[in-house]
N, C-alpha and C. Protein backbone atom coordinates (compact mmCIF):
# COMPACT_ATOMS: atom_id res chain seq x y z
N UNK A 1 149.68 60.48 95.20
CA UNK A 1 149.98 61.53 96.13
C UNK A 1 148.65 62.10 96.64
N UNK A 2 148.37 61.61 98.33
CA UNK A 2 146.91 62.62 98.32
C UNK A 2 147.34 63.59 99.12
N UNK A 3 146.10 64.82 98.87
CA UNK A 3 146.35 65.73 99.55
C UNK A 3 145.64 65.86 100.15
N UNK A 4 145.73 66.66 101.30
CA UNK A 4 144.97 66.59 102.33
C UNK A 4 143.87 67.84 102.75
N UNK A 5 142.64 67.58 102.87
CA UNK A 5 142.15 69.04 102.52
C UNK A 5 142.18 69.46 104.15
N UNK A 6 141.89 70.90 103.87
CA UNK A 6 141.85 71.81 104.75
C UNK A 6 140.39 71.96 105.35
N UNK A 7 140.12 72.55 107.14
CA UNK A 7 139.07 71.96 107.47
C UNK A 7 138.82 73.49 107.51
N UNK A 8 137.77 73.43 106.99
CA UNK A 8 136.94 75.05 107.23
C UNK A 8 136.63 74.78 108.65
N UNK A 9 137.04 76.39 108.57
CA UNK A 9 136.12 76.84 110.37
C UNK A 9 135.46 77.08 110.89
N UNK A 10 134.92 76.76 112.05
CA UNK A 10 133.61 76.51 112.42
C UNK A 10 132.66 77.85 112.25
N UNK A 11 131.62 77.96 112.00
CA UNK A 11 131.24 79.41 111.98
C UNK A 11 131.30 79.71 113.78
N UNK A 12 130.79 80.95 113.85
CA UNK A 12 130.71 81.48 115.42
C UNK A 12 129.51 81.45 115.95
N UNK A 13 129.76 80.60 116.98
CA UNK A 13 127.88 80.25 117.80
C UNK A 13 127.62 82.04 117.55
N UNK A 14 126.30 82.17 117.59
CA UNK A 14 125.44 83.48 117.97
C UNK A 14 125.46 83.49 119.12
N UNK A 15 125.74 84.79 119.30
CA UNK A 15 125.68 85.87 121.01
C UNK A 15 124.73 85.56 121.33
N UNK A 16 124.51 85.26 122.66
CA UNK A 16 123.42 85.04 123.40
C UNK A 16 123.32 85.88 124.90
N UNK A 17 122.69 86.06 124.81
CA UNK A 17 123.05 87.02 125.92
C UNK A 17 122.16 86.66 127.33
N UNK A 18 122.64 86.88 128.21
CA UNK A 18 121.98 85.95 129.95
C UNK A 18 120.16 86.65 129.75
N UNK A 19 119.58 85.67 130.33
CA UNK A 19 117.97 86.18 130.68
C UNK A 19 118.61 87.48 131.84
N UNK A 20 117.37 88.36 131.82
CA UNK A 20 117.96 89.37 132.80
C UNK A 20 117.36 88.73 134.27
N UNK A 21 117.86 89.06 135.24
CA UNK A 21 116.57 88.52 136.60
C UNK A 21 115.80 89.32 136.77
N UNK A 22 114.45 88.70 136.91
CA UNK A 22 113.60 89.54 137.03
C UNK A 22 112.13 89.29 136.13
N UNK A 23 112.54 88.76 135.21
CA UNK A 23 112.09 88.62 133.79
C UNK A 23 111.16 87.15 133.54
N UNK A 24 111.47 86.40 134.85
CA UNK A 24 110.42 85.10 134.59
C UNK A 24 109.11 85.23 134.74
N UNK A 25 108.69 86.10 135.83
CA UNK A 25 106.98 86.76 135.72
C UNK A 25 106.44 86.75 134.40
N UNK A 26 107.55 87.98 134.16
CA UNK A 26 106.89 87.90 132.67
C UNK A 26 106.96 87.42 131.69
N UNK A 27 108.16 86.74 131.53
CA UNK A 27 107.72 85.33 130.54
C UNK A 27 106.94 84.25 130.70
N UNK A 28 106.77 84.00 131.72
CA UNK A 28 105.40 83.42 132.47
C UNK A 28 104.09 83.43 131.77
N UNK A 29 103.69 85.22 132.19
CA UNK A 29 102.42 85.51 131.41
C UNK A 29 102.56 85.68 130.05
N UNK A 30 103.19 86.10 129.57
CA UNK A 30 103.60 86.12 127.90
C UNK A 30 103.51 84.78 127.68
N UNK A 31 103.96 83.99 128.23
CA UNK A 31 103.50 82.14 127.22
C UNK A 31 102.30 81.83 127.36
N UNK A 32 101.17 82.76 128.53
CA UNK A 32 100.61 82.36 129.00
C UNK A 32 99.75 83.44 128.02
N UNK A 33 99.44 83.95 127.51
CA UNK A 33 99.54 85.07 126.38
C UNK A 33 99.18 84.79 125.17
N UNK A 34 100.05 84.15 124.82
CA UNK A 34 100.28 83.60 123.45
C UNK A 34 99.33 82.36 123.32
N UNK A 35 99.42 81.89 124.78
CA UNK A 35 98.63 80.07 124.43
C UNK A 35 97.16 80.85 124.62
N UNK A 36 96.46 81.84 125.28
CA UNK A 36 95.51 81.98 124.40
C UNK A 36 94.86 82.77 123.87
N UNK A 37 95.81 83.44 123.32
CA UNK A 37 95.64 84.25 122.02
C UNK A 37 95.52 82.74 120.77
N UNK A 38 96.36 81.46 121.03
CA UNK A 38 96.62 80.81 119.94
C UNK A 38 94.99 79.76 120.02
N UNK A 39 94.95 79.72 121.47
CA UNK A 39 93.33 78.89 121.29
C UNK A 39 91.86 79.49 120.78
N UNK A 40 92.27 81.28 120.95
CA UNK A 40 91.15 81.80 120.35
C UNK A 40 91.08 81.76 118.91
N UNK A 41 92.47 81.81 118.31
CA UNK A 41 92.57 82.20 116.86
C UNK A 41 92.01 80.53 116.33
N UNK A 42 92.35 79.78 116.64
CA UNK A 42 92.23 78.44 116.44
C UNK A 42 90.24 78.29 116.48
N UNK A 43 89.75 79.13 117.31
CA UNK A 43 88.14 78.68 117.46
C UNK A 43 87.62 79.14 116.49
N UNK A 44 88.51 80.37 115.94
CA UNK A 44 87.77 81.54 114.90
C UNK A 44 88.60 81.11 113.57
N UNK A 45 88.72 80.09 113.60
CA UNK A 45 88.74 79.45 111.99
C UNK A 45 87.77 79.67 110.86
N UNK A 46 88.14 80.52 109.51
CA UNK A 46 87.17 80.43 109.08
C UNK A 46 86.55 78.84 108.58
N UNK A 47 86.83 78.49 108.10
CA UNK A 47 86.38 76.95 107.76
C UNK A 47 85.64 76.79 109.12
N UNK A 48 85.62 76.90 110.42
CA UNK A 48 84.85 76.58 110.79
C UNK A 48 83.77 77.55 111.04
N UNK A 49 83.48 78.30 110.88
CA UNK A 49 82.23 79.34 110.44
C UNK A 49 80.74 79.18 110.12
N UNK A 50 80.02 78.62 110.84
CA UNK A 50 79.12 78.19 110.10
C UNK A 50 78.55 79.34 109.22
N UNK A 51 78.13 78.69 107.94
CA UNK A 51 77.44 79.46 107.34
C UNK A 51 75.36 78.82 107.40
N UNK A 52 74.92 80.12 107.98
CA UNK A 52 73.22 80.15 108.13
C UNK A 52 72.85 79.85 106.74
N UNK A 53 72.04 79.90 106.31
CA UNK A 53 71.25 79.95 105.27
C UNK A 53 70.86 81.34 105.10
N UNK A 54 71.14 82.03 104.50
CA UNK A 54 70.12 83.69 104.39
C UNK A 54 69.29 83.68 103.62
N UNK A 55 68.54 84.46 104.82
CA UNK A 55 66.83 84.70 104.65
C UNK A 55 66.82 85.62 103.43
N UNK A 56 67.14 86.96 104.27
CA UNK A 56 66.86 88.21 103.16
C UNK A 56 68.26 88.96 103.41
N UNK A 57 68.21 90.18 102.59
CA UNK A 57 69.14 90.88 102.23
C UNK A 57 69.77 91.43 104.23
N UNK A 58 68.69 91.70 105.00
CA UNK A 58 69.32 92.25 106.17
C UNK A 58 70.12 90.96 106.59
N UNK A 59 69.54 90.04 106.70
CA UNK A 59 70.20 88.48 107.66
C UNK A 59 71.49 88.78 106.78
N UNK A 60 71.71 88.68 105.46
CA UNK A 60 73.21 88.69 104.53
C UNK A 60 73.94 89.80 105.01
N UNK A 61 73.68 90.85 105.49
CA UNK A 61 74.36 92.17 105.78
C UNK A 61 74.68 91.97 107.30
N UNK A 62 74.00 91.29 107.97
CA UNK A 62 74.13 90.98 109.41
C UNK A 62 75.24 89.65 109.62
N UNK A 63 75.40 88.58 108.91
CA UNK A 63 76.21 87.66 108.66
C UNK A 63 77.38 88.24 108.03
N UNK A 64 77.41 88.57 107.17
CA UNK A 64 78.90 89.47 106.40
C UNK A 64 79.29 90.22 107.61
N UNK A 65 78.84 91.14 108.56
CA UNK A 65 79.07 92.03 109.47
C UNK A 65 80.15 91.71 110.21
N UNK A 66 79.19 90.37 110.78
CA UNK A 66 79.87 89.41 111.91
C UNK A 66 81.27 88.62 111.35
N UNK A 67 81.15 88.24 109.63
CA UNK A 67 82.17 87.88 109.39
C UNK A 67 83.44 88.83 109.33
N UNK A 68 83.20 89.69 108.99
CA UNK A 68 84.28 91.02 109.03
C UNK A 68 85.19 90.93 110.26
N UNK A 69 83.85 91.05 111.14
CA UNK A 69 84.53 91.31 113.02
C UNK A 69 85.26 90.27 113.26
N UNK A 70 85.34 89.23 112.52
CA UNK A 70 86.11 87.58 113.07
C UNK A 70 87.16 87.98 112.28
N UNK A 71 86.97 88.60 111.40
CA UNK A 71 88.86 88.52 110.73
C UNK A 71 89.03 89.96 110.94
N UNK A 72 88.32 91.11 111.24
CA UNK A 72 89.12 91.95 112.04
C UNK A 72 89.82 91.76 113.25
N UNK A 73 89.11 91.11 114.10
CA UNK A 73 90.15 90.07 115.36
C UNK A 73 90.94 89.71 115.44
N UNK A 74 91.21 88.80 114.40
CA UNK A 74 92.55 88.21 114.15
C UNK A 74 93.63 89.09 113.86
N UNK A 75 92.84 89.61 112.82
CA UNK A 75 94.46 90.73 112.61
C UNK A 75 94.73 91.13 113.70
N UNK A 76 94.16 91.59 114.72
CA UNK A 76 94.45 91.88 115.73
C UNK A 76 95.26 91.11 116.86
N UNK A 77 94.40 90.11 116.74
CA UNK A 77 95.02 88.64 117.81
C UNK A 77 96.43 88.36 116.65
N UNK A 78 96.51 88.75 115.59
CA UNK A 78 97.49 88.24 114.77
C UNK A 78 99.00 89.64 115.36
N UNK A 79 98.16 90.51 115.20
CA UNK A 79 99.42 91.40 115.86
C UNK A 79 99.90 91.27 117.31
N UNK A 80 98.88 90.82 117.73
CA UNK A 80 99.44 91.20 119.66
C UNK A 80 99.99 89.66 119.50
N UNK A 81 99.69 88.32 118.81
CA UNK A 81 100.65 87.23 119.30
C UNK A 81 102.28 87.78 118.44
N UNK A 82 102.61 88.48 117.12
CA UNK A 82 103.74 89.11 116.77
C UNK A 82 104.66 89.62 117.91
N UNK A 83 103.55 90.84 119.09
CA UNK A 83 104.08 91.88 119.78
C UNK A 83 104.65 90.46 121.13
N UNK A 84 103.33 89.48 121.86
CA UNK A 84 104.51 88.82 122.45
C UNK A 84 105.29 88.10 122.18
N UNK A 85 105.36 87.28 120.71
CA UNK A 85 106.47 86.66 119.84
C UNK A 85 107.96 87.08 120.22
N UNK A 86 107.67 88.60 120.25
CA UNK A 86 109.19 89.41 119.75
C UNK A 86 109.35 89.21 121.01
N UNK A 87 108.42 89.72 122.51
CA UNK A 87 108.68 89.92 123.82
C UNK A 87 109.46 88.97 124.71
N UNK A 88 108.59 87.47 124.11
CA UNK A 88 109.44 86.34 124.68
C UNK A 88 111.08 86.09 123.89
N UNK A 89 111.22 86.74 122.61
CA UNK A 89 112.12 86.51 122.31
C UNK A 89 113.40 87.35 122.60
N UNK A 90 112.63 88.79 123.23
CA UNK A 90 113.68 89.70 123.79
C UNK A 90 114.07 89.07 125.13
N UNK A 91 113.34 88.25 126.07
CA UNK A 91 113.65 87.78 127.30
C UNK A 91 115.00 86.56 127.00
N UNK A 92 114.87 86.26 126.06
CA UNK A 92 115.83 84.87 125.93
C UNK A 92 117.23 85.50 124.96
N UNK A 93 116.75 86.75 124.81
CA UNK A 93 118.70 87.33 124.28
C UNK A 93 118.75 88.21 125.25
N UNK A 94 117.60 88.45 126.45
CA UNK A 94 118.73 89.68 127.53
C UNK A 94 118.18 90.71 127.39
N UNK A 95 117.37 91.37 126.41
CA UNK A 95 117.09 93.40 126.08
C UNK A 95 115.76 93.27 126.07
N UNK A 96 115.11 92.53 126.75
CA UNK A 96 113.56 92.45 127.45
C UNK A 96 113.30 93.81 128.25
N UNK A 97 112.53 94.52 127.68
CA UNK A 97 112.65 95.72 128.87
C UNK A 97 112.94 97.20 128.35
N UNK A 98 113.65 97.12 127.10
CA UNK A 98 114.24 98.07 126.45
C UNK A 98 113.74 99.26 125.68
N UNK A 99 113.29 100.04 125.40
CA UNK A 99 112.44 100.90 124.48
C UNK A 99 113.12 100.74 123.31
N UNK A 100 112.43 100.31 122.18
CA UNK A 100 113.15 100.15 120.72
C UNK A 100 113.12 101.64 120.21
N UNK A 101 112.73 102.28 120.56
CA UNK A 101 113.41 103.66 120.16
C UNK A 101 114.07 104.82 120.93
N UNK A 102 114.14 104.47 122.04
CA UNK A 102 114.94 105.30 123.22
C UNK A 102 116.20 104.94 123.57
N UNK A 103 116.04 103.17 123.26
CA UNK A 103 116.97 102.31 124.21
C UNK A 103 116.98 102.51 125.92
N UNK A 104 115.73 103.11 126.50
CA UNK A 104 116.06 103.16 127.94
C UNK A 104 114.87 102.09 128.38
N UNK A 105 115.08 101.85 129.62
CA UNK A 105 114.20 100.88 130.19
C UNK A 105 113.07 101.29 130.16
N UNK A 106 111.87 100.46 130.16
CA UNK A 106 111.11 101.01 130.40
C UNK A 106 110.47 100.29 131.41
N UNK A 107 109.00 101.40 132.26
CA UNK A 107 109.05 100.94 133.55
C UNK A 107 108.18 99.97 133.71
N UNK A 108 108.31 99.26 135.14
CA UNK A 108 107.81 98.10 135.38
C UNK A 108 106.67 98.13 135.08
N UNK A 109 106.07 99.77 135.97
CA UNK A 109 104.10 99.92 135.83
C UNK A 109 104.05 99.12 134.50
N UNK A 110 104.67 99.78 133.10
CA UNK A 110 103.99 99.76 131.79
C UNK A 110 103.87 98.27 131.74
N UNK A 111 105.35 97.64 131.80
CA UNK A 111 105.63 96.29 131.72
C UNK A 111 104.60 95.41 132.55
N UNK A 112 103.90 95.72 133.08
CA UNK A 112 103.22 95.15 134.31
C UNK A 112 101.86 95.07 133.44
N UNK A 113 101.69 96.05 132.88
CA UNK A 113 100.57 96.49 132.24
C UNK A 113 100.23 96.26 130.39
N UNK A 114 101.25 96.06 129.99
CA UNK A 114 101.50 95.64 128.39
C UNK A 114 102.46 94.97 128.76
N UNK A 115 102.61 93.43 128.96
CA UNK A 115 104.31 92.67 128.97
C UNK A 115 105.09 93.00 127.54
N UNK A 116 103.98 93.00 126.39
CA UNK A 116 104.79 93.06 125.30
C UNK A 116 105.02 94.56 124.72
N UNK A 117 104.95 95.53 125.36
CA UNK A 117 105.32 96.81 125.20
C UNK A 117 106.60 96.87 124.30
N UNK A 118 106.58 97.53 123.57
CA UNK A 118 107.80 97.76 122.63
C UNK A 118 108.10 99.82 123.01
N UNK A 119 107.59 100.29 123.42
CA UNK A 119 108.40 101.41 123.42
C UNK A 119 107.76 101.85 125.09
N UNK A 120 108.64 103.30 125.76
CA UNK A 120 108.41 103.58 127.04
C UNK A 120 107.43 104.35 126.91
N UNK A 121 106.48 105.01 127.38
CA UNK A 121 105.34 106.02 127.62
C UNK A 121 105.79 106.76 126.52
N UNK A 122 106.57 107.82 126.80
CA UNK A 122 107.17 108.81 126.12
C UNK A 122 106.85 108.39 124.43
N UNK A 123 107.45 107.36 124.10
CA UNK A 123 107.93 107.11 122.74
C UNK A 123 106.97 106.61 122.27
N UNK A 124 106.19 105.62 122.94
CA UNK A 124 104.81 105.77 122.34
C UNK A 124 104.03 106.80 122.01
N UNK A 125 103.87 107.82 123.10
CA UNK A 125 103.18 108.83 123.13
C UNK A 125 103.14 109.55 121.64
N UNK A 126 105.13 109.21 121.13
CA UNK A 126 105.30 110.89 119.64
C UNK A 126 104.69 109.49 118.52
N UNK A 127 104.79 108.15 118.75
CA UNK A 127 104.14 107.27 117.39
C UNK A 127 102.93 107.58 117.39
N UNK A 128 102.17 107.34 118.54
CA UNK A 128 100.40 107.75 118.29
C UNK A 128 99.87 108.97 118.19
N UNK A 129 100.99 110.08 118.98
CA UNK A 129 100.17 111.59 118.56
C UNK A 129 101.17 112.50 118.21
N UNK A 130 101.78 111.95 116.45
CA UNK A 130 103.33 112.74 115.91
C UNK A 130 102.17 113.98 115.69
N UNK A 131 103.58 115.10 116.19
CA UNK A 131 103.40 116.34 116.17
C UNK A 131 103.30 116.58 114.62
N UNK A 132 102.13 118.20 113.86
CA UNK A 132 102.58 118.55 112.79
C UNK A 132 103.18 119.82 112.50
């Protein structure tokens, strides 16, 4: 006697939501962004670093300096490729544009001016100068 199994159901595609119009400019420069933010991070390898020979204690303090500033960079180049990471990825579900803490649009100027902006003037304004 066989029995016959039962077919589980399919899970549910993920919501996707339309590109908005408007929005290819700036996904444009945002890939355009990222590719080189990704060729700088790529030059500033440490492995490829040469290391000088040091002379004296200043040349060692002057070399360490410079090494600092190459991986302070990155973190940096490491955050702003994060900030357009998320940006291109808000363009391809639709809420490209959005203030993550207002929820209102925000405006083109800014967008024009930071593509990967995550909040509107305003809302930036209370993160960088919270009242005490």
């Amino acid at each position: 006697m066989a029995t016959k199994k039962k077919k589980k159901p399919a899970a549910p595609a993920p919501i996707r939501r339309k590109k908005q119009p408007g929005t290819q400019a700036y996904e444009k420069r945002l890939l355009a962004m990222r590719e080189d933010i990704l060729r700088v991070v790529k030059g500033n390898q440490p492995g490829e670093m040469p290391l000088a020979e040091v002379g004296d204690e200043a040349d060692a303090a002057t070399q360490s300096s410079e090494r600092e500033l190459l991986f302070e960079l990155s973190d940096n180049e490491r955050n702003t490729l994060d900030a357009v990471e998320a940006a291109i990825r808000k363009i391809n579900t639709g809420v490209y544009g959005l203030c993550e803490a207002c929820r209102k649009k925000i405006p083109a100027l800014r967008l024009k001016a930071i593509p990967h902006a995550r909040y509107c003037v305003q809302c930036q304004a209370r993160f960088d100068f919270p009242r005490r």
